[in-house]
PDB file of N, CA and C in Angstrom:
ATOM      1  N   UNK A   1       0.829  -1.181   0.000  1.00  0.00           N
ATOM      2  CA  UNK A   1       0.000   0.000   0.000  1.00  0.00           C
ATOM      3  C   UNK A   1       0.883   1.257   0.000  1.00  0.00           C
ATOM      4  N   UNK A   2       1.662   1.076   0.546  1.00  0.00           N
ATOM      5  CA  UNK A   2       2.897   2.576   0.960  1.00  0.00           C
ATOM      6  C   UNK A   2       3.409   2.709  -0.341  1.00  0.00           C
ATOM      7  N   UNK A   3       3.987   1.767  -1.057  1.00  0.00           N
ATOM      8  CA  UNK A   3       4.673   1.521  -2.184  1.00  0.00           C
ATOM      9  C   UNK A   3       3.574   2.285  -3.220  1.00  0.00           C
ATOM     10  N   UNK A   4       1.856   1.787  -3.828  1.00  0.00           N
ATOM     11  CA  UNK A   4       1.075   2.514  -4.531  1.00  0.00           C
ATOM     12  C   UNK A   4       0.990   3.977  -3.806  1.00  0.00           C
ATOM     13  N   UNK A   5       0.874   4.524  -2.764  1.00  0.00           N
ATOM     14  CA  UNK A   5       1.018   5.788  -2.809  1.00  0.00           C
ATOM     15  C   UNK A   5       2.133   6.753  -2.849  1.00  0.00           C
ATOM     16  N   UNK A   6       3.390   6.123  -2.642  1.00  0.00           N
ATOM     17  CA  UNK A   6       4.900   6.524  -2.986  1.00  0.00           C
ATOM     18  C   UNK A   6       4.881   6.911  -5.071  1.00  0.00           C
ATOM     19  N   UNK A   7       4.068   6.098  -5.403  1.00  0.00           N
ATOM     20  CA  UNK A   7       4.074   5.819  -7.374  1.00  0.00           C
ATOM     21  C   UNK A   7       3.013   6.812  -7.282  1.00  0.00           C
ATOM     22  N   UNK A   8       1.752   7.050  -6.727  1.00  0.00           N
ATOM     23  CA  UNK A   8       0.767   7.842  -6.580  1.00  0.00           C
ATOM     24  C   UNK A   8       1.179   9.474  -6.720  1.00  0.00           C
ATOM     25  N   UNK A   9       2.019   9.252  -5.653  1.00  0.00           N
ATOM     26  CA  UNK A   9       2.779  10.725  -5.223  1.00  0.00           C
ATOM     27  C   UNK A   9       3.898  11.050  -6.097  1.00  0.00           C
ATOM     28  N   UNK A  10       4.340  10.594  -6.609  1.00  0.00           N
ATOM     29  CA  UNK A  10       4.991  10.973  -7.713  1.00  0.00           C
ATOM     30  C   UNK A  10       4.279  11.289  -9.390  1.00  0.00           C
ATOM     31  N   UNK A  11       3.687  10.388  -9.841  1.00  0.00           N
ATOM     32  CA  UNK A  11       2.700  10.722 -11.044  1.00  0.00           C
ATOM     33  C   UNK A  11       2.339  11.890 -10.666  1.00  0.00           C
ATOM     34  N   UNK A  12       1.477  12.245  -9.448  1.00  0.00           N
ATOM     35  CA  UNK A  12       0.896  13.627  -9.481  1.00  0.00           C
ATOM     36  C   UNK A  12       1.267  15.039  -9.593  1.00  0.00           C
ATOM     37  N   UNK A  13       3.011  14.368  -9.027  1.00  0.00           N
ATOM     38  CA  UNK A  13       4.052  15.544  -8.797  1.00  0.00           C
ATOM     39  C   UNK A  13       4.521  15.969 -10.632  1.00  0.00           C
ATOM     40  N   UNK A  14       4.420  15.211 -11.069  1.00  0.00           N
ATOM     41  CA  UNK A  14       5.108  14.973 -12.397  1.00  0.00           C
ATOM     42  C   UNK A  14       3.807  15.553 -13.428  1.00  0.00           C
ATOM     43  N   UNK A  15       2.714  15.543 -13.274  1.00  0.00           N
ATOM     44  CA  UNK A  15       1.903  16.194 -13.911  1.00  0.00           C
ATOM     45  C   UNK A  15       1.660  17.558 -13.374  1.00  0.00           C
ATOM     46  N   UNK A  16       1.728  17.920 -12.345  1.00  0.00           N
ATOM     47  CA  UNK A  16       1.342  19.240 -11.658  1.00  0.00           C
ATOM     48  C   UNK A  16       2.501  19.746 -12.111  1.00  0.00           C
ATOM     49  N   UNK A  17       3.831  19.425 -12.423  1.00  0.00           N
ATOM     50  CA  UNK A  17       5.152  20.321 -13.047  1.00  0.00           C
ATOM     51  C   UNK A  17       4.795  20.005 -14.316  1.00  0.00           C
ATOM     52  N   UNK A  18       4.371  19.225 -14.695  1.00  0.00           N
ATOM     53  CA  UNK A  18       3.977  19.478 -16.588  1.00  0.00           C
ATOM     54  C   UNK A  18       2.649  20.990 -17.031  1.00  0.00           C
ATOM     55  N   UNK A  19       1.941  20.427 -15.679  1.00  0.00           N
ATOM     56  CA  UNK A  19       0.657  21.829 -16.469  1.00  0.00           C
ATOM     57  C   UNK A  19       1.464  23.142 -16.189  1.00  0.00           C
ATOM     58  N   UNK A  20       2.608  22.877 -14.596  1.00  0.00           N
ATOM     59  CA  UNK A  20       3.445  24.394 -14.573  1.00  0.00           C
ATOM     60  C   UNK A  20       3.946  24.958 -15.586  1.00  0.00           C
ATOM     61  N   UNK A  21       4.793  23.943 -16.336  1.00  0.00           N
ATOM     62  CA  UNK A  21       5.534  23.779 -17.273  1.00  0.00           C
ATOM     63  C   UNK A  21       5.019  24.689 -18.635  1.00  0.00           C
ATOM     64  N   UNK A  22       3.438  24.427 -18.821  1.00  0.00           N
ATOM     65  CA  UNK A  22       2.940  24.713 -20.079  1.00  0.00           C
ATOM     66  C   UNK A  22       2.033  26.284 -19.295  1.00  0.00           C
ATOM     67  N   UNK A  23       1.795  26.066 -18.784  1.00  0.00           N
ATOM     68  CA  UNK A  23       1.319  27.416 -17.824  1.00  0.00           C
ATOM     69  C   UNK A  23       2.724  28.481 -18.032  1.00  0.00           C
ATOM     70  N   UNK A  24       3.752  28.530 -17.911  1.00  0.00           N
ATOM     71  CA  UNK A  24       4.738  29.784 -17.611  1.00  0.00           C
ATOM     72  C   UNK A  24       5.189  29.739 -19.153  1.00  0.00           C
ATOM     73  N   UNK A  25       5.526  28.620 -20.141  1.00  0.00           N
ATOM     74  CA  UNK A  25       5.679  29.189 -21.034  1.00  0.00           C
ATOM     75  C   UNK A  25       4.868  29.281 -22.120  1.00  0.00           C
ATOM     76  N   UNK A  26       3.289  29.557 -21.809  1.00  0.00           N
ATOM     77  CA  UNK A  26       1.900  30.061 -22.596  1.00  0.00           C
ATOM     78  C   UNK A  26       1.563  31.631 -22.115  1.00  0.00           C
ATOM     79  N   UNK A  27       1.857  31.558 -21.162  1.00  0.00           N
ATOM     80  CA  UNK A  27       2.233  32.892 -20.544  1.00  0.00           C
ATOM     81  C   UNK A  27       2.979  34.108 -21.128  1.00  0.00           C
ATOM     82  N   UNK A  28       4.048  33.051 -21.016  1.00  0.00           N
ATOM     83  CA  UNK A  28       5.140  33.949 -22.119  1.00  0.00           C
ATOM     84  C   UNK A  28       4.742  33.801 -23.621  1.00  0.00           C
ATOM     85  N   UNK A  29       4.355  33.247 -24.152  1.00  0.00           N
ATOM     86  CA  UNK A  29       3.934  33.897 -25.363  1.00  0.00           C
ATOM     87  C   UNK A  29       3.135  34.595 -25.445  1.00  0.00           C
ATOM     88  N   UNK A  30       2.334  34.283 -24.973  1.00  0.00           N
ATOM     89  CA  UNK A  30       1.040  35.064 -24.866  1.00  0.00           C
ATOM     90  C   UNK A  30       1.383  37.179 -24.571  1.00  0.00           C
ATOM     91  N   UNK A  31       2.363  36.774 -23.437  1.00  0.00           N
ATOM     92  CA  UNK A  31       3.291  38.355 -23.738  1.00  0.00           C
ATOM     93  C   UNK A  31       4.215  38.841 -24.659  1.00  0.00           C
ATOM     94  N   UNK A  32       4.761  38.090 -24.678  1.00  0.00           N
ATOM     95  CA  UNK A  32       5.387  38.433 -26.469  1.00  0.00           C
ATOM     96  C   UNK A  32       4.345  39.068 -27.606  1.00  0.00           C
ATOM     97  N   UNK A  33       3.477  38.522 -27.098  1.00  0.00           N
ATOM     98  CA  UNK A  33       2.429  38.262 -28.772  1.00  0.00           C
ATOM     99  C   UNK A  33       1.993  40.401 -28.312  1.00  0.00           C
ATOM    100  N   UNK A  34       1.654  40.163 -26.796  1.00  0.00           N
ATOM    101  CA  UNK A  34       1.074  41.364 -26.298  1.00  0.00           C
ATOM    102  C   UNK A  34       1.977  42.704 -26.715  1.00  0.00           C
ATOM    103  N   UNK A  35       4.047  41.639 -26.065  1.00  0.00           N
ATOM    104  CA  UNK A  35       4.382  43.154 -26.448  1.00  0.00           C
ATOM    105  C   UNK A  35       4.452  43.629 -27.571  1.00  0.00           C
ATOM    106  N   UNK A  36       4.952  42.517 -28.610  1.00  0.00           N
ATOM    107  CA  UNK A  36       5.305  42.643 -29.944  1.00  0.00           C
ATOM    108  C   UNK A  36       3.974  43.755 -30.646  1.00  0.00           C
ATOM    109  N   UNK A  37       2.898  43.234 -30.166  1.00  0.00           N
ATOM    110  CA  UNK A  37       1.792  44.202 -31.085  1.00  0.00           C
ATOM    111  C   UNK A  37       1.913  45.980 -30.930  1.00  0.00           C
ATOM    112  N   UNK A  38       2.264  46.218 -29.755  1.00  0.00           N
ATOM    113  CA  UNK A  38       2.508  47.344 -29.397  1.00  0.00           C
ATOM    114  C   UNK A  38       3.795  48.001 -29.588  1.00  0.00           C
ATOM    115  N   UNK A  39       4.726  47.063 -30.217  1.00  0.00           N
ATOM    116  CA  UNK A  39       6.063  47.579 -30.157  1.00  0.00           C
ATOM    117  C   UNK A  39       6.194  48.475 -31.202  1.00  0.00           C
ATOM    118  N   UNK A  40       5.539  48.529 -32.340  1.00  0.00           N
ATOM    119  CA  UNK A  40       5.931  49.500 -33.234  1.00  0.00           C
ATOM    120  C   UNK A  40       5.215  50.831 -32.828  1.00  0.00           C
ATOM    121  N   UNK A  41       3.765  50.778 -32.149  1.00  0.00           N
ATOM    122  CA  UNK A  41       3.085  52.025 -32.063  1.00  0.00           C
ATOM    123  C   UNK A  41       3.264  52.299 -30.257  1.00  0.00           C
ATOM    124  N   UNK A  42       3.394  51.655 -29.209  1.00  0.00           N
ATOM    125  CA  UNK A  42       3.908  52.149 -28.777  1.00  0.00           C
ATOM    126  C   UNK A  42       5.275  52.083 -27.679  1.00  0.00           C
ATOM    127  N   UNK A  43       5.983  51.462 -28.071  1.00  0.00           N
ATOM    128  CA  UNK A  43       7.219  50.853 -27.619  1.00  0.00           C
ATOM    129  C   UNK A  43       7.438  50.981 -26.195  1.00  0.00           C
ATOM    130  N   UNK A  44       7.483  52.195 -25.483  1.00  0.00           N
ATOM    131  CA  UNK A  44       7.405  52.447 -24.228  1.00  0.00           C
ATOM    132  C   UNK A  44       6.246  51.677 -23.306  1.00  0.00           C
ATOM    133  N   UNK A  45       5.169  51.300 -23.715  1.00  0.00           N
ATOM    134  CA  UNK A  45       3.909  50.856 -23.016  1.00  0.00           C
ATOM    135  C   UNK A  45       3.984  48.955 -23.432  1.00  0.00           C
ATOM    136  N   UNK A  46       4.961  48.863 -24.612  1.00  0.00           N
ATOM    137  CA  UNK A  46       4.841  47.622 -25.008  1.00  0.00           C
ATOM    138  C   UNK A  46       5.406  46.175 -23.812  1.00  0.00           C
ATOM    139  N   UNK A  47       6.719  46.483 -22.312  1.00  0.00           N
ATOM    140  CA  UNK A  47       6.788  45.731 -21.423  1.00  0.00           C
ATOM    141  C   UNK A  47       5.600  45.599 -20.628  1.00  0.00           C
ATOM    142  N   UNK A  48       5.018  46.912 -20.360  1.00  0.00           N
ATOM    143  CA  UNK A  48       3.721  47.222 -19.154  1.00  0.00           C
ATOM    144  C   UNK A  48       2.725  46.205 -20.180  1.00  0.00           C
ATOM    145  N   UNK A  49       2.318  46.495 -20.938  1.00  0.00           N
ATOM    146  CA  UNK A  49       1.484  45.067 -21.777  1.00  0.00           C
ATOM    147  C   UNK A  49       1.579  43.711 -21.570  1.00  0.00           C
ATOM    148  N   UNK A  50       3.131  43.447 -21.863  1.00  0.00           N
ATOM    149  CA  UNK A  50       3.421  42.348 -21.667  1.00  0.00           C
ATOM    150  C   UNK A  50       2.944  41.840 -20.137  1.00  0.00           C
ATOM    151  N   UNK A  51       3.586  42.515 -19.174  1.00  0.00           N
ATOM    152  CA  UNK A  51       3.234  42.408 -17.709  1.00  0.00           C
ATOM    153  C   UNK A  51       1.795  42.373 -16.700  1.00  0.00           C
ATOM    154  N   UNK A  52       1.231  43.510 -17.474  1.00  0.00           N
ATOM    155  CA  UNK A  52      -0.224  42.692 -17.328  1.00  0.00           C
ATOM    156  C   UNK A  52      -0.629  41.297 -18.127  1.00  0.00           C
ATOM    157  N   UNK A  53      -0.303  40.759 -19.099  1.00  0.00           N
ATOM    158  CA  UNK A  53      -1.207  39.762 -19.601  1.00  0.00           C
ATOM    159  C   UNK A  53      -0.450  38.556 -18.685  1.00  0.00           C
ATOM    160  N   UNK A  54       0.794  38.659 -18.489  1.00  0.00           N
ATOM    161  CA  UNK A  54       1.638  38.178 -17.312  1.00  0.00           C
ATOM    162  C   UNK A  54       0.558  37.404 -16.343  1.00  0.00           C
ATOM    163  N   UNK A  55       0.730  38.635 -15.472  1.00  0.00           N
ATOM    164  CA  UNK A  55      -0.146  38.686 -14.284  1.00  0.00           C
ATOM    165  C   UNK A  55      -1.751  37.906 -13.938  1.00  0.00           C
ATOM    166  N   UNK A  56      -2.123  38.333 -15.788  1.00  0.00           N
ATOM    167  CA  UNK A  56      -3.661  37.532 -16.023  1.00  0.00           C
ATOM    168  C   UNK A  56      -3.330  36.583 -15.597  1.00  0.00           C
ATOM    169  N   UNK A  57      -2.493  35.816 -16.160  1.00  0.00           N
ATOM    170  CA  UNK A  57      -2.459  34.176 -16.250  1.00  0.00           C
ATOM    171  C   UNK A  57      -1.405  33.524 -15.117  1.00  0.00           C
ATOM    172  N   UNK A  58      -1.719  34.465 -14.087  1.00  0.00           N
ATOM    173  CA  UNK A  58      -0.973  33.903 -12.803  1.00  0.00           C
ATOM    174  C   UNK A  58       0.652  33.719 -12.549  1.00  0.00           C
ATOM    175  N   UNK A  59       1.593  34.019 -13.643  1.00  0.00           N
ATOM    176  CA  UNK A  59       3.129  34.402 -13.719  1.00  0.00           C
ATOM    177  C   UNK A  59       3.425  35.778 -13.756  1.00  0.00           C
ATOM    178  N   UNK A  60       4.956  35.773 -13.391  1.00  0.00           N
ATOM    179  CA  UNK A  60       5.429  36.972 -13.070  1.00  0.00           C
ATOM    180  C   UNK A  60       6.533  36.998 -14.551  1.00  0.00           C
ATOM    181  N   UNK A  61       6.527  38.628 -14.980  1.00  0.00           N
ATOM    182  CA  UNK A  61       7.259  38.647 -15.845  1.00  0.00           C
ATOM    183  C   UNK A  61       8.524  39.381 -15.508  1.00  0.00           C
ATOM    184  N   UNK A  62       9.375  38.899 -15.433  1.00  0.00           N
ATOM    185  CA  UNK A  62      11.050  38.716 -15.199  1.00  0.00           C
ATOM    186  C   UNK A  62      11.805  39.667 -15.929  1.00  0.00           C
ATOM    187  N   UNK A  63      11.432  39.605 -17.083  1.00  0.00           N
ATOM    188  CA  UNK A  63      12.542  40.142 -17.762  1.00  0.00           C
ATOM    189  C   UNK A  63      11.474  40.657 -19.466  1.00  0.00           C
ATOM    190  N   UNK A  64      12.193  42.036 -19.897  1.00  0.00           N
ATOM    191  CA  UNK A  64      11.386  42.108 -20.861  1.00  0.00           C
ATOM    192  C   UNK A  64      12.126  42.883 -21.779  1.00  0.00           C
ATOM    193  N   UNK A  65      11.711  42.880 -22.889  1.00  0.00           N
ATOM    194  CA  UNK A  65      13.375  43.590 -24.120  1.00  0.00           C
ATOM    195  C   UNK A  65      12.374  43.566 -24.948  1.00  0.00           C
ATOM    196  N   UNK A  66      12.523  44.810 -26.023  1.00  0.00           N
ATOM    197  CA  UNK A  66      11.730  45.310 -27.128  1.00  0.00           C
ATOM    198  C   UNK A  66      13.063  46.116 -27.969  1.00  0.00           C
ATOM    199  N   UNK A  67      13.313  45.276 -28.857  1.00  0.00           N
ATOM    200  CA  UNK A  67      14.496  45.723 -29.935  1.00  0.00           C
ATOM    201  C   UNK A  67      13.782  45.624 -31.181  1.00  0.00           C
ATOM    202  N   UNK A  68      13.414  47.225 -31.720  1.00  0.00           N
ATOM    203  CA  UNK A  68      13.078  47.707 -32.591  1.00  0.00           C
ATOM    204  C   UNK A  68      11.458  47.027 -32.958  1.00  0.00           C
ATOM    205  N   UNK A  69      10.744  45.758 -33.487  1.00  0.00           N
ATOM    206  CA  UNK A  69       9.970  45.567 -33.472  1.00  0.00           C
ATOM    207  C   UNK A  69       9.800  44.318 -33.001  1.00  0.00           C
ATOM    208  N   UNK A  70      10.626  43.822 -32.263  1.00  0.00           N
ATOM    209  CA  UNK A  70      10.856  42.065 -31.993  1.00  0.00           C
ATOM    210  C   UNK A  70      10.921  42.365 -30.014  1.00  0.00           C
ATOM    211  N   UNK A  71       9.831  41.864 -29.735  1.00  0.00           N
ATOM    212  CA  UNK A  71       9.648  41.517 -28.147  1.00  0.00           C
ATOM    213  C   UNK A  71      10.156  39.989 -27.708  1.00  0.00           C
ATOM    214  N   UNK A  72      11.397  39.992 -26.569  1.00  0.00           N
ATOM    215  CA  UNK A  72      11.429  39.093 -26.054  1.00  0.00           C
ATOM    216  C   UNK A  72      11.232  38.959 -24.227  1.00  0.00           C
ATOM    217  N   UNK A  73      10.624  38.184 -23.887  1.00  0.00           N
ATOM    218  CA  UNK A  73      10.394  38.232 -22.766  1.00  0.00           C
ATOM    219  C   UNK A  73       9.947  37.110 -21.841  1.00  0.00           C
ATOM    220  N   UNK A  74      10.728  36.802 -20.376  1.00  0.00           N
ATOM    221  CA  UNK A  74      11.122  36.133 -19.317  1.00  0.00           C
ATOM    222  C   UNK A  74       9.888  35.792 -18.362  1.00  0.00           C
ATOM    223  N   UNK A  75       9.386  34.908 -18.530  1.00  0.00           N
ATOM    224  CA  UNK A  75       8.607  34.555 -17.050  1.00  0.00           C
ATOM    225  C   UNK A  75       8.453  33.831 -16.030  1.00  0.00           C
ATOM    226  N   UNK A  76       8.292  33.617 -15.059  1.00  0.00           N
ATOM    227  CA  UNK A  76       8.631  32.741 -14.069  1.00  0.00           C
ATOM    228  C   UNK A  76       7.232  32.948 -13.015  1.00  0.00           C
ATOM    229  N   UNK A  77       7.192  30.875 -12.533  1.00  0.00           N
ATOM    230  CA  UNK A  77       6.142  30.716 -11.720  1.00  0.00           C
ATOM    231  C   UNK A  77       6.807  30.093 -10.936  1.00  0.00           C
ATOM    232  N   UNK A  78       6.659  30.467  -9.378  1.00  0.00           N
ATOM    233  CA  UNK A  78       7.230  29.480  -8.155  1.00  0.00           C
ATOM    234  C   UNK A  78       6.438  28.292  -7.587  1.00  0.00           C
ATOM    235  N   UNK A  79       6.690  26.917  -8.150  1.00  0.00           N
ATOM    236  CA  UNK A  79       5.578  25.597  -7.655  1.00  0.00           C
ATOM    237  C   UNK A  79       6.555  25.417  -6.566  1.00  0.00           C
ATOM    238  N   UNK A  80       5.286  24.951  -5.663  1.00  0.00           N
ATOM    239  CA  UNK A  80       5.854  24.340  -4.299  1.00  0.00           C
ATOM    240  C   UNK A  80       5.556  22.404  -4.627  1.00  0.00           C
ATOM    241  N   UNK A  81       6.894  21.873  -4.012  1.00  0.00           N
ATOM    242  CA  UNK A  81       7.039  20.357  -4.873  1.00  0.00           C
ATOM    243  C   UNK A  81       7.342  19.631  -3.249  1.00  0.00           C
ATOM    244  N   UNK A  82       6.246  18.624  -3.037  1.00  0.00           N
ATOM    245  CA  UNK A  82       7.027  17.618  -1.973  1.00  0.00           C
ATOM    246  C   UNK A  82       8.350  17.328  -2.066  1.00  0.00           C
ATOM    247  N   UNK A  83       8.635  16.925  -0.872  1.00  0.00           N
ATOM    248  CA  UNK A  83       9.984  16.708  -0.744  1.00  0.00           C
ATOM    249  C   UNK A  83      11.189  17.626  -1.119  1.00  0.00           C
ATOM    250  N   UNK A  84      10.613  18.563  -2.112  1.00  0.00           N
ATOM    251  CA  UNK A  84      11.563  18.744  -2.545  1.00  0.00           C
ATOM    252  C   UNK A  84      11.671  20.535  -2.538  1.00  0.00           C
ATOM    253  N   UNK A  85      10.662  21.254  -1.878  1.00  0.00           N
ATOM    254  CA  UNK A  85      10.414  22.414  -1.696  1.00  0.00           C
ATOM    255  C   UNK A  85       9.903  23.662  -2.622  1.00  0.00           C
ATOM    256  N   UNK A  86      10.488  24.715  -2.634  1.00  0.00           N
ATOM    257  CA  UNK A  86       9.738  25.603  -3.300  1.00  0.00           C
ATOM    258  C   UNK A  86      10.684  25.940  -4.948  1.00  0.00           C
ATOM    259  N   UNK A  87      10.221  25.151  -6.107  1.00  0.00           N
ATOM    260  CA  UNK A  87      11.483  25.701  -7.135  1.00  0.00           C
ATOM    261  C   UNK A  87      10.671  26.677  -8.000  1.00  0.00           C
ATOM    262  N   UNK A  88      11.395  27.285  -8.820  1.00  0.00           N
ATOM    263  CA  UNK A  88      10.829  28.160  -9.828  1.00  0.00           C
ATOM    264  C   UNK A  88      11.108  27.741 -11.126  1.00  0.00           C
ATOM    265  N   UNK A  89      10.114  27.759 -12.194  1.00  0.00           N
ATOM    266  CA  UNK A  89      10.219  27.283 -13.174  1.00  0.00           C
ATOM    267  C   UNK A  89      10.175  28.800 -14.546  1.00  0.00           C
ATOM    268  N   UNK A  90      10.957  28.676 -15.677  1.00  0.00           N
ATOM    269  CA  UNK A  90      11.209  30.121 -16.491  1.00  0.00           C
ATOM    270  C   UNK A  90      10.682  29.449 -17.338  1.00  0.00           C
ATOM    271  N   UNK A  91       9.879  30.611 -18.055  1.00  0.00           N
ATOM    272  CA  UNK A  91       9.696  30.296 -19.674  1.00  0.00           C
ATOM    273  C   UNK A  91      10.200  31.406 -20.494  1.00  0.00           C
ATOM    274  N   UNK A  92      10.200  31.546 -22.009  1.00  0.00           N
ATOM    275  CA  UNK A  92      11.113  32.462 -22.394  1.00  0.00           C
ATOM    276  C   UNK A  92      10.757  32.920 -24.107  1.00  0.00           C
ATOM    277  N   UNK A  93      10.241  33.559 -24.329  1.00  0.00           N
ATOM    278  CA  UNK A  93       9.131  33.676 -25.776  1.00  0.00           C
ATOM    279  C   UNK A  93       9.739  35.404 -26.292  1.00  0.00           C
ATOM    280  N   UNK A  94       9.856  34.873 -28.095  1.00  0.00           N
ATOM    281  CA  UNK A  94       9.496  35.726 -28.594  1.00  0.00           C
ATOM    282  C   UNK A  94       8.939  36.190 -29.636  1.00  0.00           C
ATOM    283  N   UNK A  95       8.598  37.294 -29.974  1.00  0.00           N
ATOM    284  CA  UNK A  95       7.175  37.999 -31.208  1.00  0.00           C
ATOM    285  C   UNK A  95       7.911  38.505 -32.005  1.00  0.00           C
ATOM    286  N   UNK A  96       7.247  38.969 -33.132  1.00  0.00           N
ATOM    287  CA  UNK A  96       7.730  40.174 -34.129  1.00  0.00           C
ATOM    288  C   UNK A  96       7.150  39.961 -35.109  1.00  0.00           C
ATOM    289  N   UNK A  97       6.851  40.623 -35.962  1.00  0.00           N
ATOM    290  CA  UNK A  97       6.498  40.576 -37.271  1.00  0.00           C
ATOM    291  C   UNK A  97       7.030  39.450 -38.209  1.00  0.00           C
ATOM    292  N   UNK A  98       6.471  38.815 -39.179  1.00  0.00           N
ATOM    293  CA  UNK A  98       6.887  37.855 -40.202  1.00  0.00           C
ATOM    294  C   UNK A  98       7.725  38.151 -41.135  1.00  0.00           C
ATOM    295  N   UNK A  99       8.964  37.073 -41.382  1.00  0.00           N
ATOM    296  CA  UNK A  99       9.351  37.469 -42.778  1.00  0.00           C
ATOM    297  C   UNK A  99       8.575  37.849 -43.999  1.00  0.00           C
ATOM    298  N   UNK A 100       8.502  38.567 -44.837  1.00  0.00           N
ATOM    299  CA  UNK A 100       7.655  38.731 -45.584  1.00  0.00           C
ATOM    300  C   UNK A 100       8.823  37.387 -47.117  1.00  0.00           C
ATOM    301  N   UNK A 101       9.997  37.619 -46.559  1.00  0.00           N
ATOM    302  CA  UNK A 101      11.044  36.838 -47.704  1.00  0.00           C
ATOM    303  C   UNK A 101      11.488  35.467 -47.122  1.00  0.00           C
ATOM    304  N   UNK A 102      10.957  34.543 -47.814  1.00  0.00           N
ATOM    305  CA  UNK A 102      11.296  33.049 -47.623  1.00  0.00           C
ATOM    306  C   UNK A 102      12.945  32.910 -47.738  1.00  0.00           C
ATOM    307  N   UNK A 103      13.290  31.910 -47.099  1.00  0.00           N
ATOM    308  CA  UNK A 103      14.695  31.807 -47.092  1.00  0.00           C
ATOM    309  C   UNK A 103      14.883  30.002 -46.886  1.00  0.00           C
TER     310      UNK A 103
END
């Protein structure tokens, strides 16, 4: 019995860091996508964008860079993990406009 909830407790641990996983870096795109839209019209407001849509979706945004029309930007969620305590997990996304020239 100890043994099925030892395998129990782990599967669960291992999926709850997978949805983290896809949670911080959906996040981060999702701000990219935010700053990038704003980066050409209004560049200055384009991190604060990013950082609220951040925030929507329950991560913190870390780090944020807007070079010329290309947003890249840092986010991070802190899961608390048995045994093993409190870690932080980064995700890391970026936007910009499309090539318009195939290569």
């Amino acid at each position: 019995m100890g043994l099925l909830m030892a395998i129990a407790t782990v599967l669960a641990t291992v999926g709850s860091v997978r949805v983290a996983r896809h949670r911080v870096n959906g996040a981060a795109d999702l701000s990219a996508l935010a700053a990038a839209k704003l980066a050409l019209i209004d560049p200055e407001n384009a991190c604060g964008r990013a950082s609220a849509v951040a925030a929507q979706n329950g991560v913190e945004l870390t780090r944020c860079a807007v070079n010329d029309d290309v947003a890249d930007v840092w986010t991070a969620l802190p899961i608390s993990l048995p045994l093993l305590g409190t870690r932080t997990l980064t995700g890391r996304s970026r936007a910009g406009p499309a090539d318009p020239t195939p290569t």
